[in-house]
C-alpha atoms as a PDB file:
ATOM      1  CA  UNK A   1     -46.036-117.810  45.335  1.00  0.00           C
ATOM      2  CA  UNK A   2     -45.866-120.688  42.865  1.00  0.00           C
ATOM      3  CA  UNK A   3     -42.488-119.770  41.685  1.00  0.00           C
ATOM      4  CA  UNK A   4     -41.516-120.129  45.523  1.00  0.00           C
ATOM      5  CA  UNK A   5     -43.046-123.527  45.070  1.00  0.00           C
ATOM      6  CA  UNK A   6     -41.475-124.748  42.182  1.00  0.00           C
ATOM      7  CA  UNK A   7     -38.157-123.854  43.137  1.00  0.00           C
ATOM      8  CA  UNK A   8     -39.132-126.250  46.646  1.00  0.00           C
ATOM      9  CA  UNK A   9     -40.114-128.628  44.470  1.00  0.00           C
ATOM     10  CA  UNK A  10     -37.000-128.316  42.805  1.00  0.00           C
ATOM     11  CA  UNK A  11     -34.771-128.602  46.276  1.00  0.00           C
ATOM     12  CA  UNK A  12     -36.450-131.797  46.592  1.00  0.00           C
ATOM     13  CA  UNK A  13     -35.160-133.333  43.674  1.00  0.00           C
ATOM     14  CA  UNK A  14     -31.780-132.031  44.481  1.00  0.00           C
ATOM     15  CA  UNK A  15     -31.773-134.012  47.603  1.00  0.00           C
ATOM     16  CA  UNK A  16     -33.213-136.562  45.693  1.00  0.00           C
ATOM     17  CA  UNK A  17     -30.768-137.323  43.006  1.00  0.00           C
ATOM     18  CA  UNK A  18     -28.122-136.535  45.000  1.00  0.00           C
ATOM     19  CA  UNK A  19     -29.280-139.409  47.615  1.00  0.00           C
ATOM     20  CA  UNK A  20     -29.134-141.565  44.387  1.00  0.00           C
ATOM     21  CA  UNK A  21     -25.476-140.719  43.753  1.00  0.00           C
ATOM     22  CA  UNK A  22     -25.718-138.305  40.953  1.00  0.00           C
ATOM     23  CA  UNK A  23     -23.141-135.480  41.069  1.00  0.00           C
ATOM     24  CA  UNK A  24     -23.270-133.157  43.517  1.00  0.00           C
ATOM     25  CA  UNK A  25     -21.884-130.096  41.191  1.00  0.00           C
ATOM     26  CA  UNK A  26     -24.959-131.299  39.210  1.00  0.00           C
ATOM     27  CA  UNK A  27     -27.486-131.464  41.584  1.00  0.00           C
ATOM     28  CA  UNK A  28     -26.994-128.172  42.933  1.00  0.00           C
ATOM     29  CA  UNK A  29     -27.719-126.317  39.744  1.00  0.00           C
ATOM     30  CA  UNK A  30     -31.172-128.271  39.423  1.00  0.00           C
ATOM     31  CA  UNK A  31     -33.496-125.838  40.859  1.00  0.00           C
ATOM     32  CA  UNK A  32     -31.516-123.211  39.488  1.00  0.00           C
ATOM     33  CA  UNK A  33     -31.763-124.059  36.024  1.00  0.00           C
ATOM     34  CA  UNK A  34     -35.380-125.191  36.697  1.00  0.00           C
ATOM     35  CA  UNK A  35     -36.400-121.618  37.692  1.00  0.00           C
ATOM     36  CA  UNK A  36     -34.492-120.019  34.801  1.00  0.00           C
ATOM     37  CA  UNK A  37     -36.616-122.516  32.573  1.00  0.00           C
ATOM     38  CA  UNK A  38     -40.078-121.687  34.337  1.00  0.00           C
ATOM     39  CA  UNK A  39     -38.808-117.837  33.684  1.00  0.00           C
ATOM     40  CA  UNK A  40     -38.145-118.274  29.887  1.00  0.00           C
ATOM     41  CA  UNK A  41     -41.382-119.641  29.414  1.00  0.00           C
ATOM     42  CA  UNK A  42     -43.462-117.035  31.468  1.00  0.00           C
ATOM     43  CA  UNK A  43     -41.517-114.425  28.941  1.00  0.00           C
ATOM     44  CA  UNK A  44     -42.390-116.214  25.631  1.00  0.00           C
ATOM     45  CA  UNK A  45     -45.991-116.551  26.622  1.00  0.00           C
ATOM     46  CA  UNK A  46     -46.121-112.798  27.447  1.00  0.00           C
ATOM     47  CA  UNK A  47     -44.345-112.293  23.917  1.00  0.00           C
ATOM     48  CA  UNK A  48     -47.376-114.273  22.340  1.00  0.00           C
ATOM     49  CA  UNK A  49     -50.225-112.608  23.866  1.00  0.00           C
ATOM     50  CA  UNK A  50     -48.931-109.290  23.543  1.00  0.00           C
ATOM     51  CA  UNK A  51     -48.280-110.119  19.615  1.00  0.00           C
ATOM     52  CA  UNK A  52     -51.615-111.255  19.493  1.00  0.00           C
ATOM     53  CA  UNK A  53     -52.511-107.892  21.311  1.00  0.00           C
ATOM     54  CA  UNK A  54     -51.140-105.933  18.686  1.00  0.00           C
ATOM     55  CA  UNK A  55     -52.682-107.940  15.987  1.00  0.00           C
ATOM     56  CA  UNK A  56     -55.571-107.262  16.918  1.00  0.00           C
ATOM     57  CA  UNK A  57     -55.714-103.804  17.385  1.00  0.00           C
ATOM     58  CA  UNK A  58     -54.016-103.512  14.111  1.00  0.00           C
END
């Protein structure tokens, strides 16, 4: 449910910036790239605790 927010969130700005004047190419790859973002950090916090996981059980 928050990732469906975020990437909102994200449509927003699109609309934003491209109100603004900002490339249009560009502004449709904002939420996009946002989400892929938001996904790459979900996975290296995952990484971490499960390292830390294994640590301690070591």
């Amino acid at each position: 449910m928050f990732a469906s927010l975020i990437f909102g969130f994200a449509q927003v700005l699109r609309i934003k910036f491209s109100a603004v004047g900002i490339d249009s190419n560009i502004c449709s790859t904002i939420p996009y790239v946002i989400t892929i973002a938001g996904l790459v950090m979900f996975a290296i916090k995952r990484i971490q605790k499960e390292k830390k996981r294994y640590q301690a059980n070591k």
